[in-house]
N, C-alpha and C. Protein backbone atom coordinates (compact mmCIF):
# COMPACT_ATOMS: atom_id res chain seq x y z
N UNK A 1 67.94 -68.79 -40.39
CA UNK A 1 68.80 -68.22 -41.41
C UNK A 1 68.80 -69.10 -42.66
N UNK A 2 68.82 -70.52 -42.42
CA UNK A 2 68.67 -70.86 -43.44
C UNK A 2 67.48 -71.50 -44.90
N UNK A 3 66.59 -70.68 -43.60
CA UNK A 3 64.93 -70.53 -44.58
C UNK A 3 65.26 -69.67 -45.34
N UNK A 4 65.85 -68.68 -45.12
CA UNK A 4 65.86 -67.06 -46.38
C UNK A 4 67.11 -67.54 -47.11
N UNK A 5 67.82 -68.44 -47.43
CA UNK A 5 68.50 -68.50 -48.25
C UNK A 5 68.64 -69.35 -49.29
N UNK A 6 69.43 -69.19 -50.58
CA UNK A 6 69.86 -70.89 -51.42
C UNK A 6 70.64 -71.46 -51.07
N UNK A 7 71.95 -70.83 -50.33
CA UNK A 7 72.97 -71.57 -50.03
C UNK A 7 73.71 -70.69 -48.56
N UNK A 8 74.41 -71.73 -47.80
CA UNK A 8 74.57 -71.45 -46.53
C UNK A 8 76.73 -71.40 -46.50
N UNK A 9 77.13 -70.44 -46.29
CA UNK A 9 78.43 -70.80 -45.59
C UNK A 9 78.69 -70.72 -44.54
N UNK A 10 79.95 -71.54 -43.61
CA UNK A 10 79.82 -71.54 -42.24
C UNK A 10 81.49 -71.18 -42.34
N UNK A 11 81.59 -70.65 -41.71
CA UNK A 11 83.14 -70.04 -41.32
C UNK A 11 83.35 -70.78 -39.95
N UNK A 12 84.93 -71.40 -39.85
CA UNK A 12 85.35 -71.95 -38.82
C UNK A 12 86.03 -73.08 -38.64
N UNK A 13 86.55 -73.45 -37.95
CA UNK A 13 87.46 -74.62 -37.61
C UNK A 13 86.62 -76.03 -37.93
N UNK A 14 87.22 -76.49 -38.56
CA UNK A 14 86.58 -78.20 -38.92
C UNK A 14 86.44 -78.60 -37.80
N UNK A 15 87.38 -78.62 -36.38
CA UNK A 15 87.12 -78.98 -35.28
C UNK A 15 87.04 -78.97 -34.34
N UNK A 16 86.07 -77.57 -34.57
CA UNK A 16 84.94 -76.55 -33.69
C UNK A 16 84.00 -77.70 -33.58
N UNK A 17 83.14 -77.86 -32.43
CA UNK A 17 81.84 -78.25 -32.24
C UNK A 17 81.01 -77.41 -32.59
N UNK A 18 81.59 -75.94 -32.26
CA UNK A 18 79.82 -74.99 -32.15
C UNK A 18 80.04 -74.88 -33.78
N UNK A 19 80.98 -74.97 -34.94
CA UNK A 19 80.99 -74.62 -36.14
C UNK A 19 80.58 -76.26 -36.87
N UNK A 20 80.76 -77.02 -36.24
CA UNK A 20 80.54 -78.63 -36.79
C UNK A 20 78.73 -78.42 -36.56
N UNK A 21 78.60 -77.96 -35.64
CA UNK A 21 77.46 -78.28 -35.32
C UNK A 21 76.32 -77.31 -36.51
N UNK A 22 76.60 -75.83 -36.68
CA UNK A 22 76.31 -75.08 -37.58
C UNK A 22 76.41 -75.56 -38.76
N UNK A 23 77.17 -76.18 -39.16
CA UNK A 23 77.32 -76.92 -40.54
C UNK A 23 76.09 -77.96 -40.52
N UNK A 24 76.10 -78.90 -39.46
CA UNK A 24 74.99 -79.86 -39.54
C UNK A 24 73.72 -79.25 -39.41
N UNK A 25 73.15 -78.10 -38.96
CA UNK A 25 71.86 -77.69 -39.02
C UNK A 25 71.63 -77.04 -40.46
N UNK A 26 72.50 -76.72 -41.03
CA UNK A 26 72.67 -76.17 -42.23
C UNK A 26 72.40 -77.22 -43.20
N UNK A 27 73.26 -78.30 -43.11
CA UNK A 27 72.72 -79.66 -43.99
C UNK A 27 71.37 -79.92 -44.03
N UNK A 28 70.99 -80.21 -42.54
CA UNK A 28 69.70 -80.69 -41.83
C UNK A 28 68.68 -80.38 -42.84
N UNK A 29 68.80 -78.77 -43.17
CA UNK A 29 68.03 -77.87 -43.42
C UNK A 29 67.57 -77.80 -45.05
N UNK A 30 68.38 -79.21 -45.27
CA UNK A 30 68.05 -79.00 -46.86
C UNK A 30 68.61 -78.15 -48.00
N UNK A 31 69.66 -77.66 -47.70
CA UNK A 31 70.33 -76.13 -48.17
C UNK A 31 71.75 -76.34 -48.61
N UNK A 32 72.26 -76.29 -49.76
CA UNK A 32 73.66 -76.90 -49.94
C UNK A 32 74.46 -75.99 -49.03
N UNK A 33 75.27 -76.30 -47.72
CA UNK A 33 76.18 -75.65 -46.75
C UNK A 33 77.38 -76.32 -47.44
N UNK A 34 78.37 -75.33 -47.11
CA UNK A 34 80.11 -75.18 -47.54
C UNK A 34 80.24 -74.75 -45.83
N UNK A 35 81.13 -75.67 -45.44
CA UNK A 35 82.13 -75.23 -44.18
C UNK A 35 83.34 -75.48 -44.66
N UNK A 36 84.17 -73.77 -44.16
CA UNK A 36 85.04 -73.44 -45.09
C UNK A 36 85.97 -72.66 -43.65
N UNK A 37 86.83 -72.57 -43.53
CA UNK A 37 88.16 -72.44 -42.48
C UNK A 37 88.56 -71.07 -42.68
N UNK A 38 88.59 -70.86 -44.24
CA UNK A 38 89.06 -69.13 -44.55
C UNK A 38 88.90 -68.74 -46.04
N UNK A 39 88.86 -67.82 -46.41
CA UNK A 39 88.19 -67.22 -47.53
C UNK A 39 88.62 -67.67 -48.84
N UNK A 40 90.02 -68.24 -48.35
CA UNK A 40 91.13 -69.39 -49.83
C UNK A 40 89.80 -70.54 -50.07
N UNK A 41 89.46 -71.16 -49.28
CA UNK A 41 88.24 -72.55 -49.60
C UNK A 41 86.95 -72.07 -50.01
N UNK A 42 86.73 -70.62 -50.59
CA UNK A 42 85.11 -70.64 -51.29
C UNK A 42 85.66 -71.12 -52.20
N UNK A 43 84.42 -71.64 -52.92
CA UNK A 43 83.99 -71.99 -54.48
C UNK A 43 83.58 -71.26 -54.84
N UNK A 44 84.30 -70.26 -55.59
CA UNK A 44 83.59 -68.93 -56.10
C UNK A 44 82.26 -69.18 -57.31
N UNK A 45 83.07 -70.31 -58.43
CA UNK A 45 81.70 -70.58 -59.49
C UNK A 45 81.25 -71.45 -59.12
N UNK A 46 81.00 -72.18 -57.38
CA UNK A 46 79.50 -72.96 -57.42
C UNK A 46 78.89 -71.69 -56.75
N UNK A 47 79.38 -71.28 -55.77
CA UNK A 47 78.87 -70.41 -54.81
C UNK A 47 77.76 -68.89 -55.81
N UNK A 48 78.40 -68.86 -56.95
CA UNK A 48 77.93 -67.85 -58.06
C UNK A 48 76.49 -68.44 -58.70
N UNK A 49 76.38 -69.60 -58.34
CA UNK A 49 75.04 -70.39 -58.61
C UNK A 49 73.67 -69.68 -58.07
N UNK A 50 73.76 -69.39 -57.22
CA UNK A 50 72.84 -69.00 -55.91
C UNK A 50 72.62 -67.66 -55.88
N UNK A 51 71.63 -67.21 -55.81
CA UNK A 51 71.19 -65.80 -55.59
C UNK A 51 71.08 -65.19 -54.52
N UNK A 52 71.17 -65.97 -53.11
CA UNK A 52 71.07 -65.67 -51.98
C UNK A 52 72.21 -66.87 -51.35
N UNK A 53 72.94 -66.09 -50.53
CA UNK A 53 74.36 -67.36 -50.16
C UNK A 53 74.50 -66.41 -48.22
N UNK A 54 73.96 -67.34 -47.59
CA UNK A 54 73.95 -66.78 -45.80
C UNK A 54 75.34 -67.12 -45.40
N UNK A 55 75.65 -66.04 -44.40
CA UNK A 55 77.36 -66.84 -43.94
C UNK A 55 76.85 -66.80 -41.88
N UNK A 56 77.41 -67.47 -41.60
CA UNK A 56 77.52 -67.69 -40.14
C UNK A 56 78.81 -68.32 -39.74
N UNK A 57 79.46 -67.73 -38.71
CA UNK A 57 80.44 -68.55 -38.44
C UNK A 57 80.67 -69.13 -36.79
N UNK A 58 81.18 -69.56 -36.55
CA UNK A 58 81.32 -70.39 -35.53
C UNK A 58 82.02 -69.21 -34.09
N UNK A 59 81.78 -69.10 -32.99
CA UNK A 59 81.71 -68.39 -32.17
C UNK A 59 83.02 -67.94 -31.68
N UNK A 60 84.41 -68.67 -32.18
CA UNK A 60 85.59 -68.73 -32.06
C UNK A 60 86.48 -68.21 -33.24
N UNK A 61 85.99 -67.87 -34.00
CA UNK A 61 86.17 -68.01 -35.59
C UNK A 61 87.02 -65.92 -35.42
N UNK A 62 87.45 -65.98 -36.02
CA UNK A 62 88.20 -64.49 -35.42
C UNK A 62 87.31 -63.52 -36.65
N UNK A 63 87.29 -62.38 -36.15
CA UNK A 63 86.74 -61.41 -36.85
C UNK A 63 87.06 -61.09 -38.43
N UNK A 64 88.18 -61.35 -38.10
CA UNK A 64 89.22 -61.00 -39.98
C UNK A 64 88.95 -61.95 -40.67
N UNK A 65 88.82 -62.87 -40.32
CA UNK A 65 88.31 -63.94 -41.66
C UNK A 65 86.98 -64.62 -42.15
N UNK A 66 86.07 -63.79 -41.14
CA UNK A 66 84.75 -63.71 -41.17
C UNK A 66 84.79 -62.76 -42.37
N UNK A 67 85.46 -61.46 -42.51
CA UNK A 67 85.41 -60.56 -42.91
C UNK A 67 85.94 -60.83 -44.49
N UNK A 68 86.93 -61.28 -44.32
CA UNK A 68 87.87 -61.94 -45.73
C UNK A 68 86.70 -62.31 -46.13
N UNK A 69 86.17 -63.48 -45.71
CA UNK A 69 84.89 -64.16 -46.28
C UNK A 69 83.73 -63.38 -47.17
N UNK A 70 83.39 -61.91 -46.59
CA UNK A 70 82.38 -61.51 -46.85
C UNK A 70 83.03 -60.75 -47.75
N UNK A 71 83.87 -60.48 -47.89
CA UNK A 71 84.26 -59.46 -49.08
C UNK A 71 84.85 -60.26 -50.23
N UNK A 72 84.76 -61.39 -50.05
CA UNK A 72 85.07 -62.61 -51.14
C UNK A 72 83.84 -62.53 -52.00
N UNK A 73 82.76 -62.65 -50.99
CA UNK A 73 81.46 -63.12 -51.69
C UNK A 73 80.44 -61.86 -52.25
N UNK A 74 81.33 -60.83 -51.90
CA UNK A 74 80.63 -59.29 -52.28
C UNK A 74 81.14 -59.15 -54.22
N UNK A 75 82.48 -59.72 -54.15
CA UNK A 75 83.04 -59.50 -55.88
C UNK A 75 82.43 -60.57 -56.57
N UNK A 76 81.84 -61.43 -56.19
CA UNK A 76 80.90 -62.53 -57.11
C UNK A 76 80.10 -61.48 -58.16
């Protein structure tokens, strides 16, 4: 996922492993990643930088604020 993109967000608990861990492959990867808890913590004008912005979230992460998330990044 984070070959096809410029920038990576990770939805989820700071202290999630499976979302800590998503964040670090995301770094790994060369790719500016934002791990972000709920849709209040985007950066809307860095995040507006990027032409392609991937979201993944952490396996615990509840459906609604996955969702908040994506409809945050749809009004960019």
């Amino acid at each position: 996922l984070a070959q096809q993109c410029d920038a990576l967000v990770v939805v989820g608990g700071r202290h999630s492993a499976n979302t800590r861990r998503l964040a670090e492959i995301g770094e790994k990867s060369g790719k500016p990643t934002f791990h972000i808890e709920t849709s209040e913590e985007l950066d809307i004008n860095e995040l507006a930088k990027f032409k392609t912005v991937a979201i993944t979230a952490g396996a615990s992460t509840p459906e609604t604020i996955i969702k908040d998330v994506i409809e945050k990044l749809k009004a960019v």
